[in-house]
ModelCIF file with pLDDT and N, C-alpha, C, O atoms, coordinates in Angstrom:
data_MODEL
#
_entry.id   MODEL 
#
_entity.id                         1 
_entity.type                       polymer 
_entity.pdbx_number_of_molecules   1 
#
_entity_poly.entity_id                      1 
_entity_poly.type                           'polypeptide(L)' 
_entity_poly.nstd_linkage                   no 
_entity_poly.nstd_monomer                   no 
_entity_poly.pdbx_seq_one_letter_code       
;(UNK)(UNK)(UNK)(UNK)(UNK)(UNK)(UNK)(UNK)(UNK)(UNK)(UNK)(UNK)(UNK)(UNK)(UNK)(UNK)
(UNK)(UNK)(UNK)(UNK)(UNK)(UNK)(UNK)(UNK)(UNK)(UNK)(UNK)(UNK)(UNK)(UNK)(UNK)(UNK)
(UNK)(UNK)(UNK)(UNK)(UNK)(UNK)(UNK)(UNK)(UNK)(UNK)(UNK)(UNK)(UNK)(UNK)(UNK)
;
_entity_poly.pdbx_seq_one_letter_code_can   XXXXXXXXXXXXXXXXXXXXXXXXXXXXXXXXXXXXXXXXXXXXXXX 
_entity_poly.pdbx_strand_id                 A 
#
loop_
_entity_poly_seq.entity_id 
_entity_poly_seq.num 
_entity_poly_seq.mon_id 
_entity_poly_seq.hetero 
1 1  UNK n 
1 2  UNK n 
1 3  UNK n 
1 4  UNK n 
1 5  UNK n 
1 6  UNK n 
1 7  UNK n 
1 8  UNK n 
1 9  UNK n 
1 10 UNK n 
1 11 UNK n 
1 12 UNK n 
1 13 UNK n 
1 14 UNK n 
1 15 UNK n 
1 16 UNK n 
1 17 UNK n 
1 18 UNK n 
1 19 UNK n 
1 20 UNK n 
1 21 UNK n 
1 22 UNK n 
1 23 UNK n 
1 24 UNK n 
1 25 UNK n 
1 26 UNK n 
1 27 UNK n 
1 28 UNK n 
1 29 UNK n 
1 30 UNK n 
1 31 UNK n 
1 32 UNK n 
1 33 UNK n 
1 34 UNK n 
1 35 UNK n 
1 36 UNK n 
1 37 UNK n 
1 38 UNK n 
1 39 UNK n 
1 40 UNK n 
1 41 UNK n 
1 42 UNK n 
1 43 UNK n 
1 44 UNK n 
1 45 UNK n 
1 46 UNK n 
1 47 UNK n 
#
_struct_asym.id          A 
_struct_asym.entity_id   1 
#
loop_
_ma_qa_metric.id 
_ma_qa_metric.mode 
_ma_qa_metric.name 
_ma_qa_metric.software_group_id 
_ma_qa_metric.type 
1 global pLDDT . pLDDT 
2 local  pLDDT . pLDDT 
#
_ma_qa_metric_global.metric_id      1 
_ma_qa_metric_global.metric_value   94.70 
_ma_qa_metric_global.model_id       1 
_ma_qa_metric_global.ordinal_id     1 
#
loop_
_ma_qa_metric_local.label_asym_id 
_ma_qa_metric_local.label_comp_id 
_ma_qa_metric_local.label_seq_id 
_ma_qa_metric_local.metric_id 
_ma_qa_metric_local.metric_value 
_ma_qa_metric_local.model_id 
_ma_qa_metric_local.ordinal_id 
A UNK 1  2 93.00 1 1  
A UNK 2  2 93.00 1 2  
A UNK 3  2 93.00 1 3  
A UNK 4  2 91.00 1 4  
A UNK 5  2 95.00 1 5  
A UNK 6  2 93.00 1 6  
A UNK 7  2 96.00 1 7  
A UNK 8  2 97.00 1 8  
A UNK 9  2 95.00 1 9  
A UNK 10 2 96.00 1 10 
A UNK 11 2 97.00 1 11 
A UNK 12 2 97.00 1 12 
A UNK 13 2 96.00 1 13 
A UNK 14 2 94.00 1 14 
A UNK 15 2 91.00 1 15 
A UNK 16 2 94.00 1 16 
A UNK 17 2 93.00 1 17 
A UNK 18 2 96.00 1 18 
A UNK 19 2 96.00 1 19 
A UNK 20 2 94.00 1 20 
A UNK 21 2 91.00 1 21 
A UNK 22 2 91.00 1 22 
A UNK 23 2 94.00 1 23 
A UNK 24 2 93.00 1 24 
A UNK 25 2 91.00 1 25 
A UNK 26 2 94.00 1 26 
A UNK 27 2 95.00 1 27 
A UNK 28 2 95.00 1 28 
A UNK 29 2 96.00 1 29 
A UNK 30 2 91.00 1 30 
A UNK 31 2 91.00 1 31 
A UNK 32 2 94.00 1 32 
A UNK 33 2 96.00 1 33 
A UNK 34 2 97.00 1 34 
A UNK 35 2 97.00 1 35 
A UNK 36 2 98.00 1 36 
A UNK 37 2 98.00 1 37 
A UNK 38 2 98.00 1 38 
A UNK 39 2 98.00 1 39 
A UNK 40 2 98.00 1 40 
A UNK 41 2 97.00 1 41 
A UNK 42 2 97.00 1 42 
A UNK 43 2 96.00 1 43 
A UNK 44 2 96.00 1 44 
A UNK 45 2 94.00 1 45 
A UNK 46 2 94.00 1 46 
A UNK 47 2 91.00 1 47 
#
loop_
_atom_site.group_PDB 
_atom_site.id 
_atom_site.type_symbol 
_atom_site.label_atom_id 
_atom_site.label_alt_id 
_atom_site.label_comp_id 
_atom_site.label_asym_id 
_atom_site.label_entity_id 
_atom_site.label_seq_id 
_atom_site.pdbx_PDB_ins_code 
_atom_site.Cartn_x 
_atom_site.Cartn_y 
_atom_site.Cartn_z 
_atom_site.occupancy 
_atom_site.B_iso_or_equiv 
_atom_site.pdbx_formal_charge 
_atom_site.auth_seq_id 
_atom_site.auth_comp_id 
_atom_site.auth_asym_id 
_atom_site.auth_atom_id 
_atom_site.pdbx_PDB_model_num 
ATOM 1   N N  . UNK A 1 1  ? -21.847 -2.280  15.682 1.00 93.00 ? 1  UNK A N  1 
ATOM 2   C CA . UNK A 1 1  ? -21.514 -1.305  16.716 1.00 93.00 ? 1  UNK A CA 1 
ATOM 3   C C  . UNK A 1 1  ? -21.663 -1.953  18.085 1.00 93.00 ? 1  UNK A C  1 
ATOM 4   O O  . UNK A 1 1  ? -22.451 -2.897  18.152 1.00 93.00 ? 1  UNK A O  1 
ATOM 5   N N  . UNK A 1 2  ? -20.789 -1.446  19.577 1.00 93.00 ? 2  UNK A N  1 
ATOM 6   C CA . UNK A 1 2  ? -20.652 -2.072  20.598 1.00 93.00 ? 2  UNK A CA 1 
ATOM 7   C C  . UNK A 1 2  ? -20.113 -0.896  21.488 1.00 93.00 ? 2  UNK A C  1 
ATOM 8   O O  . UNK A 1 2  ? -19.025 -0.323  21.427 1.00 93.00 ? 2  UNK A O  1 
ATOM 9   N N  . UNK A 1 3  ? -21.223 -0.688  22.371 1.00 93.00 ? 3  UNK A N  1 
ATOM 10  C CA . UNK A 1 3  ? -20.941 0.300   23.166 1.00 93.00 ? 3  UNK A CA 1 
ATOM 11  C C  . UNK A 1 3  ? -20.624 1.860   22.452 1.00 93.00 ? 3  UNK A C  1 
ATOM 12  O O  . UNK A 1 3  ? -19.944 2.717   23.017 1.00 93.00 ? 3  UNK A O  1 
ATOM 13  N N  . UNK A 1 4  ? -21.163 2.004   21.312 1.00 91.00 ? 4  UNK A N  1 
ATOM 14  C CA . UNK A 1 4  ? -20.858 3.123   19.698 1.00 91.00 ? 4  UNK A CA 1 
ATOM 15  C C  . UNK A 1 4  ? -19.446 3.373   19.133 1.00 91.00 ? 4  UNK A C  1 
ATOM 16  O O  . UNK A 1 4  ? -18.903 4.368   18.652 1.00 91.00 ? 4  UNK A O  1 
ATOM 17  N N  . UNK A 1 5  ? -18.873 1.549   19.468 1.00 95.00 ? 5  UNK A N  1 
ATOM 18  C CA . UNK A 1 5  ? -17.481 1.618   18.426 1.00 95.00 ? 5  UNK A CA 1 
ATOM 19  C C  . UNK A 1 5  ? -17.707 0.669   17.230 1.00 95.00 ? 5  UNK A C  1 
ATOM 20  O O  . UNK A 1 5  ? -18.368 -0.362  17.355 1.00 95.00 ? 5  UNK A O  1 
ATOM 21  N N  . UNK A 1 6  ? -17.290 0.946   16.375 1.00 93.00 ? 6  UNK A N  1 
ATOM 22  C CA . UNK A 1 6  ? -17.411 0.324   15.227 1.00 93.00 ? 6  UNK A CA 1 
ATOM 23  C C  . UNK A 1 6  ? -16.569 -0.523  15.065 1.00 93.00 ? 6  UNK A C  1 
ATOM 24  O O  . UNK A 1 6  ? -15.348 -0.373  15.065 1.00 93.00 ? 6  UNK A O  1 
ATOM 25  N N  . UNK A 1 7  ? -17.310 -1.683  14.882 1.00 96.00 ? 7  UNK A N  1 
ATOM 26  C CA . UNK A 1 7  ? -16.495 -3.582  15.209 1.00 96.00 ? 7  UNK A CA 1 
ATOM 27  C C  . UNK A 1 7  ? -16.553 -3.869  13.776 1.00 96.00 ? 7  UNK A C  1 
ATOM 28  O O  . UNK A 1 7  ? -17.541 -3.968  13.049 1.00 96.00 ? 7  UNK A O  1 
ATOM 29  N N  . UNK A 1 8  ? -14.923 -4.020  13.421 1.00 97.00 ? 8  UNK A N  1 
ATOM 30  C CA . UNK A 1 8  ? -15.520 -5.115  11.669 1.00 97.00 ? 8  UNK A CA 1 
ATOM 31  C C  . UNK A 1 8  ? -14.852 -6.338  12.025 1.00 97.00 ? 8  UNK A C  1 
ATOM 32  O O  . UNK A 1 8  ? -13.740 -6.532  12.516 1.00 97.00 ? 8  UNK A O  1 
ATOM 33  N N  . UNK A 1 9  ? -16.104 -7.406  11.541 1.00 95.00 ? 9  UNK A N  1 
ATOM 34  C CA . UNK A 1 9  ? -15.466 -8.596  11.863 1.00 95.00 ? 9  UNK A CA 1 
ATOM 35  C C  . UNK A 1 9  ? -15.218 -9.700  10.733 1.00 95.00 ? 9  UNK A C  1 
ATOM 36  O O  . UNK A 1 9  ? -15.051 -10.908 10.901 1.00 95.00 ? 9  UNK A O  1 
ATOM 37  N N  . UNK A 1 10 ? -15.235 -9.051  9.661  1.00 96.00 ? 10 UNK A N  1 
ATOM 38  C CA . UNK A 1 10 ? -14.856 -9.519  8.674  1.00 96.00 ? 10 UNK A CA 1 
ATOM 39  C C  . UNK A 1 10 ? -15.000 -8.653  7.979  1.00 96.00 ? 10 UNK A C  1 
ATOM 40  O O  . UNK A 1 10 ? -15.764 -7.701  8.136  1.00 96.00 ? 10 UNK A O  1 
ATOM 41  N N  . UNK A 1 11 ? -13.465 -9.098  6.116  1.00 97.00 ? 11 UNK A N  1 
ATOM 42  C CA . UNK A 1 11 ? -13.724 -8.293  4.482  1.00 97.00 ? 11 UNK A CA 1 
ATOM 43  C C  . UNK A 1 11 ? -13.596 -9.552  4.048  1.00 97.00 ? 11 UNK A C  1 
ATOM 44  O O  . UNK A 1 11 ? -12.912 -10.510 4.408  1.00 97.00 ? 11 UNK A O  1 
ATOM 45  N N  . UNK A 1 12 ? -14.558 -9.328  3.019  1.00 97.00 ? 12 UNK A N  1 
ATOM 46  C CA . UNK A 1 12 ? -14.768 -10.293 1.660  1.00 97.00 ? 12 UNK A CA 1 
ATOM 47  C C  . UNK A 1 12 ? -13.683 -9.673  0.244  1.00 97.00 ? 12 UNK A C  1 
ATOM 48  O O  . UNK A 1 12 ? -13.712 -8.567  -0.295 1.00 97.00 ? 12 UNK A O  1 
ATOM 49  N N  . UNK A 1 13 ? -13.189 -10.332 0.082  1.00 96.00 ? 13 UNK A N  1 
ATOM 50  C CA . UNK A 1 13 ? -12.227 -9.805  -1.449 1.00 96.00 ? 13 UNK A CA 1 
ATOM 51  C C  . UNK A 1 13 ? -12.523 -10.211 -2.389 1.00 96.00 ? 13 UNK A C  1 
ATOM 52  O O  . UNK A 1 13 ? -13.330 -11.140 -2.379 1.00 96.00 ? 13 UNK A O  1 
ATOM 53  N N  . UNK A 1 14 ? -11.947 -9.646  -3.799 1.00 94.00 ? 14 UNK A N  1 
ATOM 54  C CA . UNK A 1 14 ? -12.356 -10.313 -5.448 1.00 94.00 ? 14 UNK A CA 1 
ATOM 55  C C  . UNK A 1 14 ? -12.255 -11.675 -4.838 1.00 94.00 ? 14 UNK A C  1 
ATOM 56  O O  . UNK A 1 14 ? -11.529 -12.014 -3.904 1.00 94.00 ? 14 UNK A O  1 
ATOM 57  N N  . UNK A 1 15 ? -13.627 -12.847 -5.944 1.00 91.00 ? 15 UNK A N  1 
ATOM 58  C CA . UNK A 1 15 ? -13.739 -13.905 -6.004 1.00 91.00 ? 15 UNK A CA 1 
ATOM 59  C C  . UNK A 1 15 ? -14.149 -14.644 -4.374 1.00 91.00 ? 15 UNK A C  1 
ATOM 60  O O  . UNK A 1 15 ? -13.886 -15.807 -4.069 1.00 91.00 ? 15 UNK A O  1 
ATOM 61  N N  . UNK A 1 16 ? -14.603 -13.982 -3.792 1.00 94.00 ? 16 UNK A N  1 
ATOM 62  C CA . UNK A 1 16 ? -15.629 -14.589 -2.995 1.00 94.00 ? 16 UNK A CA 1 
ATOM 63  C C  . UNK A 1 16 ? -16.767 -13.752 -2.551 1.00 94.00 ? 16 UNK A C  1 
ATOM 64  O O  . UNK A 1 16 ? -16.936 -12.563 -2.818 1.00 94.00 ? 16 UNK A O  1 
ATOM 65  N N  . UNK A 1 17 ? -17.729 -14.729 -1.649 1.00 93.00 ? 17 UNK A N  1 
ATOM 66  C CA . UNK A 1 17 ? -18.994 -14.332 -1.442 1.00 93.00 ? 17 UNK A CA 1 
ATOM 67  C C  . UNK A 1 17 ? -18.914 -13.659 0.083  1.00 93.00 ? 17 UNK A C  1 
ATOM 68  O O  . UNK A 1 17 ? -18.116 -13.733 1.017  1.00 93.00 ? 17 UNK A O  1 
ATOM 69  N N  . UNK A 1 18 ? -20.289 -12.896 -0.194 1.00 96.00 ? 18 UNK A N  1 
ATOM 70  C CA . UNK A 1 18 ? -20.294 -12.240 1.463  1.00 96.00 ? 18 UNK A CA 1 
ATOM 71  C C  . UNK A 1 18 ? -21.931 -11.827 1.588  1.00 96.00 ? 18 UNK A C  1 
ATOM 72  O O  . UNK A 1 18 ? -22.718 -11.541 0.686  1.00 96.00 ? 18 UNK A O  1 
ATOM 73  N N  . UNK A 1 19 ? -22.129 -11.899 2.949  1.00 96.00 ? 19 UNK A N  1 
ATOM 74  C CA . UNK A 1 19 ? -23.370 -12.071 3.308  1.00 96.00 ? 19 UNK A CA 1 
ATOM 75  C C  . UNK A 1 19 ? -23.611 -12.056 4.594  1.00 96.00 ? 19 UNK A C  1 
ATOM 76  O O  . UNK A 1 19 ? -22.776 -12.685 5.244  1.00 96.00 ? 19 UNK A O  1 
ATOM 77  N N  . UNK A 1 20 ? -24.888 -11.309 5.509  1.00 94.00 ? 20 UNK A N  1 
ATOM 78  C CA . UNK A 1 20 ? -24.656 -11.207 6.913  1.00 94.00 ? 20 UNK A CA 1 
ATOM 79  C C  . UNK A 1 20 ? -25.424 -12.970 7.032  1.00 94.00 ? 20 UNK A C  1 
ATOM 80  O O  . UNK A 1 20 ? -26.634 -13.060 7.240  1.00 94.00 ? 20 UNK A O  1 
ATOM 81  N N  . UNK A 1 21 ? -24.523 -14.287 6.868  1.00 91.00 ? 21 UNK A N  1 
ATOM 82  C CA . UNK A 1 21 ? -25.205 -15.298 6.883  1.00 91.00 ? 21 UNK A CA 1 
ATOM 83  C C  . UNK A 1 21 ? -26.170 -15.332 8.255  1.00 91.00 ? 21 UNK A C  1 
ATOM 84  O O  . UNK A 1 21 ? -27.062 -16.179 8.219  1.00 91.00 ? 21 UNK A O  1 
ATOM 85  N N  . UNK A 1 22 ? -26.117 -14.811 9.014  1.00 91.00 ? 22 UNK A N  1 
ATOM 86  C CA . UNK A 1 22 ? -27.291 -15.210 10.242 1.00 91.00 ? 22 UNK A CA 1 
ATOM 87  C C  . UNK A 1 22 ? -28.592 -14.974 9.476  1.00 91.00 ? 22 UNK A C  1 
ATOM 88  O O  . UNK A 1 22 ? -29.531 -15.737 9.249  1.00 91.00 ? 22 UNK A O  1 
ATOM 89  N N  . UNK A 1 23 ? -28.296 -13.201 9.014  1.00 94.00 ? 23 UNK A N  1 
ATOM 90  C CA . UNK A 1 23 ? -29.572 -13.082 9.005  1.00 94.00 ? 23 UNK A CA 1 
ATOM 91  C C  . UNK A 1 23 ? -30.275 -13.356 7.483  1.00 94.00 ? 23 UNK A C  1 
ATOM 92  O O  . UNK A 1 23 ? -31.469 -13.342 7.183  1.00 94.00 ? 23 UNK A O  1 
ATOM 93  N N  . UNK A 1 24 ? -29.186 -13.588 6.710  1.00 93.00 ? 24 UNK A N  1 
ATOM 94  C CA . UNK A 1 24 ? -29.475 -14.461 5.680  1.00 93.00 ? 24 UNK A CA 1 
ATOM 95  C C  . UNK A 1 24 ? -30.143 -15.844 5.449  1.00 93.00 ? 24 UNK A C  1 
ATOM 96  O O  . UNK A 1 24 ? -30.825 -16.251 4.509  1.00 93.00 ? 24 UNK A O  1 
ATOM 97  N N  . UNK A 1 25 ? -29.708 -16.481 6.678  1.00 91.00 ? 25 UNK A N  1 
ATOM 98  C CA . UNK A 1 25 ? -30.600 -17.798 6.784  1.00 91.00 ? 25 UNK A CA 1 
ATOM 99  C C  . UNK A 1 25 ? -31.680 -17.968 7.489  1.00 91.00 ? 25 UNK A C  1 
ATOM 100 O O  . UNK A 1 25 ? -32.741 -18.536 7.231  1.00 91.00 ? 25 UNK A O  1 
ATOM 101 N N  . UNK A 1 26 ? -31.160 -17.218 8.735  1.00 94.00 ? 26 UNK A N  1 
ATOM 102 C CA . UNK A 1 26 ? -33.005 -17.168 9.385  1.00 94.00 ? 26 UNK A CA 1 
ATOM 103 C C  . UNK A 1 26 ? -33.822 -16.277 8.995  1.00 94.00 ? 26 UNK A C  1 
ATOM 104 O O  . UNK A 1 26 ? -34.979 -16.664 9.161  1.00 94.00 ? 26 UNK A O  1 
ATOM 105 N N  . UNK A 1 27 ? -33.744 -15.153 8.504  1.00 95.00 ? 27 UNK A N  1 
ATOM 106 C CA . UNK A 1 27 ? -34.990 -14.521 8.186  1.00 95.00 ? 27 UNK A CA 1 
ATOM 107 C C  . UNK A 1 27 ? -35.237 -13.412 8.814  1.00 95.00 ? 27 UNK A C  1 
ATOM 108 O O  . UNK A 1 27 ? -36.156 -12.640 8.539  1.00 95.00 ? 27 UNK A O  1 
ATOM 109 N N  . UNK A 1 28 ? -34.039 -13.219 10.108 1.00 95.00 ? 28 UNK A N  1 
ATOM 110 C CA . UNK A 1 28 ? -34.423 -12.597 10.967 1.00 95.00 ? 28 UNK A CA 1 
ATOM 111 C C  . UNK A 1 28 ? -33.559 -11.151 11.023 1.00 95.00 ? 28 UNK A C  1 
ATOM 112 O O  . UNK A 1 28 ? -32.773 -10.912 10.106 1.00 95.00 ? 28 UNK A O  1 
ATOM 113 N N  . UNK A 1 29 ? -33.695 -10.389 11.907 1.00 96.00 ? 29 UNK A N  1 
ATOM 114 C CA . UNK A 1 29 ? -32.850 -8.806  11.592 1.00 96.00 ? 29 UNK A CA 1 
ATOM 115 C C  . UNK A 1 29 ? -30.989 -8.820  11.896 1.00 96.00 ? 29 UNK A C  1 
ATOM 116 O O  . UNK A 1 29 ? -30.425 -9.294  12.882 1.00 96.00 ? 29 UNK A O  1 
ATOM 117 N N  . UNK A 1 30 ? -30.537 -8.339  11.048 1.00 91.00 ? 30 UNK A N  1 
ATOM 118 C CA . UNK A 1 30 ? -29.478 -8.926  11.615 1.00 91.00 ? 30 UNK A CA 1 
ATOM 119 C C  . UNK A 1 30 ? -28.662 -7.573  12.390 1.00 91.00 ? 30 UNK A C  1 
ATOM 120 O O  . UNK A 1 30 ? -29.202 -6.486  12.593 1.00 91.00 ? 30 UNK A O  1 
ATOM 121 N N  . UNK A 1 31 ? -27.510 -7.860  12.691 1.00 91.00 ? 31 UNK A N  1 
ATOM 122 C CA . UNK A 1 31 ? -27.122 -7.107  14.240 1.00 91.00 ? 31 UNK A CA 1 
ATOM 123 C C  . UNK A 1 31 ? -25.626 -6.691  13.043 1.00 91.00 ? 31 UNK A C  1 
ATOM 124 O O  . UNK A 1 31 ? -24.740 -7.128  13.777 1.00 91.00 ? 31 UNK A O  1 
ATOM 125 N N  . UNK A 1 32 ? -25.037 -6.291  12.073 1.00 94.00 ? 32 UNK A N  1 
ATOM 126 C CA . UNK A 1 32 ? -24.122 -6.158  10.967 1.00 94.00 ? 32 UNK A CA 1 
ATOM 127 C C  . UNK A 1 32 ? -24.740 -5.629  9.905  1.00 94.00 ? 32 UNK A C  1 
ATOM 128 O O  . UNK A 1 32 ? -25.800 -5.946  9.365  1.00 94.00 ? 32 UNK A O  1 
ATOM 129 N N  . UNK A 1 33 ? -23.534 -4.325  9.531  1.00 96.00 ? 33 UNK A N  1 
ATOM 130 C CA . UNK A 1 33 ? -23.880 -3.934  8.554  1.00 96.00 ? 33 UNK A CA 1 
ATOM 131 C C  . UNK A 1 33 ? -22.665 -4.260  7.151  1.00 96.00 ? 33 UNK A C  1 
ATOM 132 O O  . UNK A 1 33 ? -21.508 -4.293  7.571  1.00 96.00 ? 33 UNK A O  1 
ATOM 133 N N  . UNK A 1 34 ? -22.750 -4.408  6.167  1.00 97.00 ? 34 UNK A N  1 
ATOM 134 C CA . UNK A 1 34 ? -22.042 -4.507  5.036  1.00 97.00 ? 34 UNK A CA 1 
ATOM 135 C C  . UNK A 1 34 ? -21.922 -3.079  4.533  1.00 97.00 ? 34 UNK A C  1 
ATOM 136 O O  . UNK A 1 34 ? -22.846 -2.289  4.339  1.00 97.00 ? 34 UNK A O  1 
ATOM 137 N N  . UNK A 1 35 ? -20.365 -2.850  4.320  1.00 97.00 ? 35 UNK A N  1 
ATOM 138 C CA . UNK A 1 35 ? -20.205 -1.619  3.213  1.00 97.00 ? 35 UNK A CA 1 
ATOM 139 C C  . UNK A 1 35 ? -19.392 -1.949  2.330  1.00 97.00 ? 35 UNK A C  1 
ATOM 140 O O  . UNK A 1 35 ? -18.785 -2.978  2.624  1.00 97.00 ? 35 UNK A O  1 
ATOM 141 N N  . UNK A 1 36 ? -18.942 -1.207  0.712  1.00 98.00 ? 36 UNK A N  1 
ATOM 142 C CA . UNK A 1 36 ? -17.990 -1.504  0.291  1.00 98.00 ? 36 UNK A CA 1 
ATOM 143 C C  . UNK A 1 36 ? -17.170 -0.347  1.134  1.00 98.00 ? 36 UNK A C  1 
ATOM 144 O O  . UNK A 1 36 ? -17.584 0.701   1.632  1.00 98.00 ? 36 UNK A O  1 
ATOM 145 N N  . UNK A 1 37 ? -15.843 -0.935  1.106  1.00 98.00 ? 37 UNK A N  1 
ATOM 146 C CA . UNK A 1 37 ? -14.737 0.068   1.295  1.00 98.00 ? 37 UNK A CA 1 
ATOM 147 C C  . UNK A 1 37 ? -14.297 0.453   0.164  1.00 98.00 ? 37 UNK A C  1 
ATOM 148 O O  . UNK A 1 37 ? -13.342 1.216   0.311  1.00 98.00 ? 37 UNK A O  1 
ATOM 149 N N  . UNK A 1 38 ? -14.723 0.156   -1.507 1.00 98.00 ? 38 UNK A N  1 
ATOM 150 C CA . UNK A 1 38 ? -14.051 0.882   -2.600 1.00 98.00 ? 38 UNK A CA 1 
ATOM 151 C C  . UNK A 1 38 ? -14.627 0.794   -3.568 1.00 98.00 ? 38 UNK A C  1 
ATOM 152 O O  . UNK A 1 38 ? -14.957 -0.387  -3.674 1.00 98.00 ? 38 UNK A O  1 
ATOM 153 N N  . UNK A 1 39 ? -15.050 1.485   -4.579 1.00 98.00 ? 39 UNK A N  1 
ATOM 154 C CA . UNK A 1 39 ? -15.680 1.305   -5.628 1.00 98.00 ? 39 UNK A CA 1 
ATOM 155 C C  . UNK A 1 39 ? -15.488 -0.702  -5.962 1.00 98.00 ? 39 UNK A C  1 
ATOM 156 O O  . UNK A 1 39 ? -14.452 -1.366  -5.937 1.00 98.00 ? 39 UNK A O  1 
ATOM 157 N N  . UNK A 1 40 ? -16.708 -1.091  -6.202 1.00 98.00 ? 40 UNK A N  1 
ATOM 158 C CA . UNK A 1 40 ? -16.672 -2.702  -6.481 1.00 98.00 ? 40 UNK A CA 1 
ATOM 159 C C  . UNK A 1 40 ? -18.359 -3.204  -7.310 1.00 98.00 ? 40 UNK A C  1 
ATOM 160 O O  . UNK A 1 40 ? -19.552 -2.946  -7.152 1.00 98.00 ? 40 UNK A O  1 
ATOM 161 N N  . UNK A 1 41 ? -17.660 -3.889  -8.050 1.00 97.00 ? 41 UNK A N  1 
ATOM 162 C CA . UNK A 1 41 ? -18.405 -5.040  -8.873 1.00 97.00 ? 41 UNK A CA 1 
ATOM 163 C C  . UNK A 1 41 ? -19.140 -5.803  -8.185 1.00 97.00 ? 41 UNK A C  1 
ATOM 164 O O  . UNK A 1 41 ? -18.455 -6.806  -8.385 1.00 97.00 ? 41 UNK A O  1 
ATOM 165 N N  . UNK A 1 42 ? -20.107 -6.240  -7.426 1.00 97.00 ? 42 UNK A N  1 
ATOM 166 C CA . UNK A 1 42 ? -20.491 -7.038  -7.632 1.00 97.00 ? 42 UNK A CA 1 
ATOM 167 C C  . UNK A 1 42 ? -21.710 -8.151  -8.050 1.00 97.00 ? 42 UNK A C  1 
ATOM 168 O O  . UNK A 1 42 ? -22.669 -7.816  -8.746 1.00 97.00 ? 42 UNK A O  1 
ATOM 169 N N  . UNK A 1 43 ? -21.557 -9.287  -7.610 1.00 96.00 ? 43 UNK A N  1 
ATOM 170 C CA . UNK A 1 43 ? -23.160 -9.929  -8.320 1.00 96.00 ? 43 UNK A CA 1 
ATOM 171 C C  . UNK A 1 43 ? -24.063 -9.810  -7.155 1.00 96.00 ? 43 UNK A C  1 
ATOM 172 O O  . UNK A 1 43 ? -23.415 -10.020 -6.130 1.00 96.00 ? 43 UNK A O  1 
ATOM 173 N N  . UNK A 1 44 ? -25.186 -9.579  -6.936 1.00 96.00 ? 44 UNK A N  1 
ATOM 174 C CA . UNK A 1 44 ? -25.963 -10.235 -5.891 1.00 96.00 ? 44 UNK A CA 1 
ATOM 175 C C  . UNK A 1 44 ? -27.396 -11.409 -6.563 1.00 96.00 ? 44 UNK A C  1 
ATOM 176 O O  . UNK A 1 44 ? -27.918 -11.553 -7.668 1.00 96.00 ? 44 UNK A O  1 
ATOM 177 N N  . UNK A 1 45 ? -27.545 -11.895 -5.522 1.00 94.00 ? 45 UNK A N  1 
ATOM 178 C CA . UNK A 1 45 ? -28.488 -13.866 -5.401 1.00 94.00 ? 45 UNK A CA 1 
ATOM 179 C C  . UNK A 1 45 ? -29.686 -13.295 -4.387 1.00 94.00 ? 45 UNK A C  1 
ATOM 180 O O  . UNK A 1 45 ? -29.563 -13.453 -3.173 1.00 94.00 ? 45 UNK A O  1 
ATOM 181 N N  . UNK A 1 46 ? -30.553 -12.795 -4.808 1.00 94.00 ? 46 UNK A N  1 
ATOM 182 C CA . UNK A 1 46 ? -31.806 -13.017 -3.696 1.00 94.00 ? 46 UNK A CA 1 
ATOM 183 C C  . UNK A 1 46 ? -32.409 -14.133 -3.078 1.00 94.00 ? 46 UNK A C  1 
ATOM 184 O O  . UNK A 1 46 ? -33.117 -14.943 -3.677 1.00 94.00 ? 46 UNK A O  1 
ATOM 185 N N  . UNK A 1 47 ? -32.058 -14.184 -1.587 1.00 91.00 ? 47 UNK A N  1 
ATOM 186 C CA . UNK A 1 47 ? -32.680 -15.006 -0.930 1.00 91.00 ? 47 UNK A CA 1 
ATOM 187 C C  . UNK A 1 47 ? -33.573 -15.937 -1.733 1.00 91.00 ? 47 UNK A C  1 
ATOM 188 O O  . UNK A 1 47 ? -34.239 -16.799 -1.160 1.00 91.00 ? 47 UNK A O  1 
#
C-alpha cells in the first residue's frame, strides 16, 4: 500500500517460486503482502 492504494508489483504463476525475498533474507518485516488471486496448490520451504 502507498498513500492507501494498493500497488502489485509482481504475480508468480504455475511452476515458479514466490516470496517477499527482502524480508525473506534479512529477517526483517517486510513492507508486501502475498495473496492468492485463485484457488492454488502450493508447496511452501521454511526459512
Amino acid at each position: 500500500y502507498k498513500k492507501r492504494k494498493d500497488i502489485t508489483n509482481w504475480f508468480s504463476v504455475e511452476n515458479e517460486f514466490a516470496t517477499s525475498m527482502y524480508s525473506y533474507v534479512s529477517e526483517k518485516p517486510n513492507m508486501e503482502n502475498i495473496e492468492a488471486l485463485e484457488d492454488s496448490q502450493i508447496f511452501l520451504m521454511k526459512r
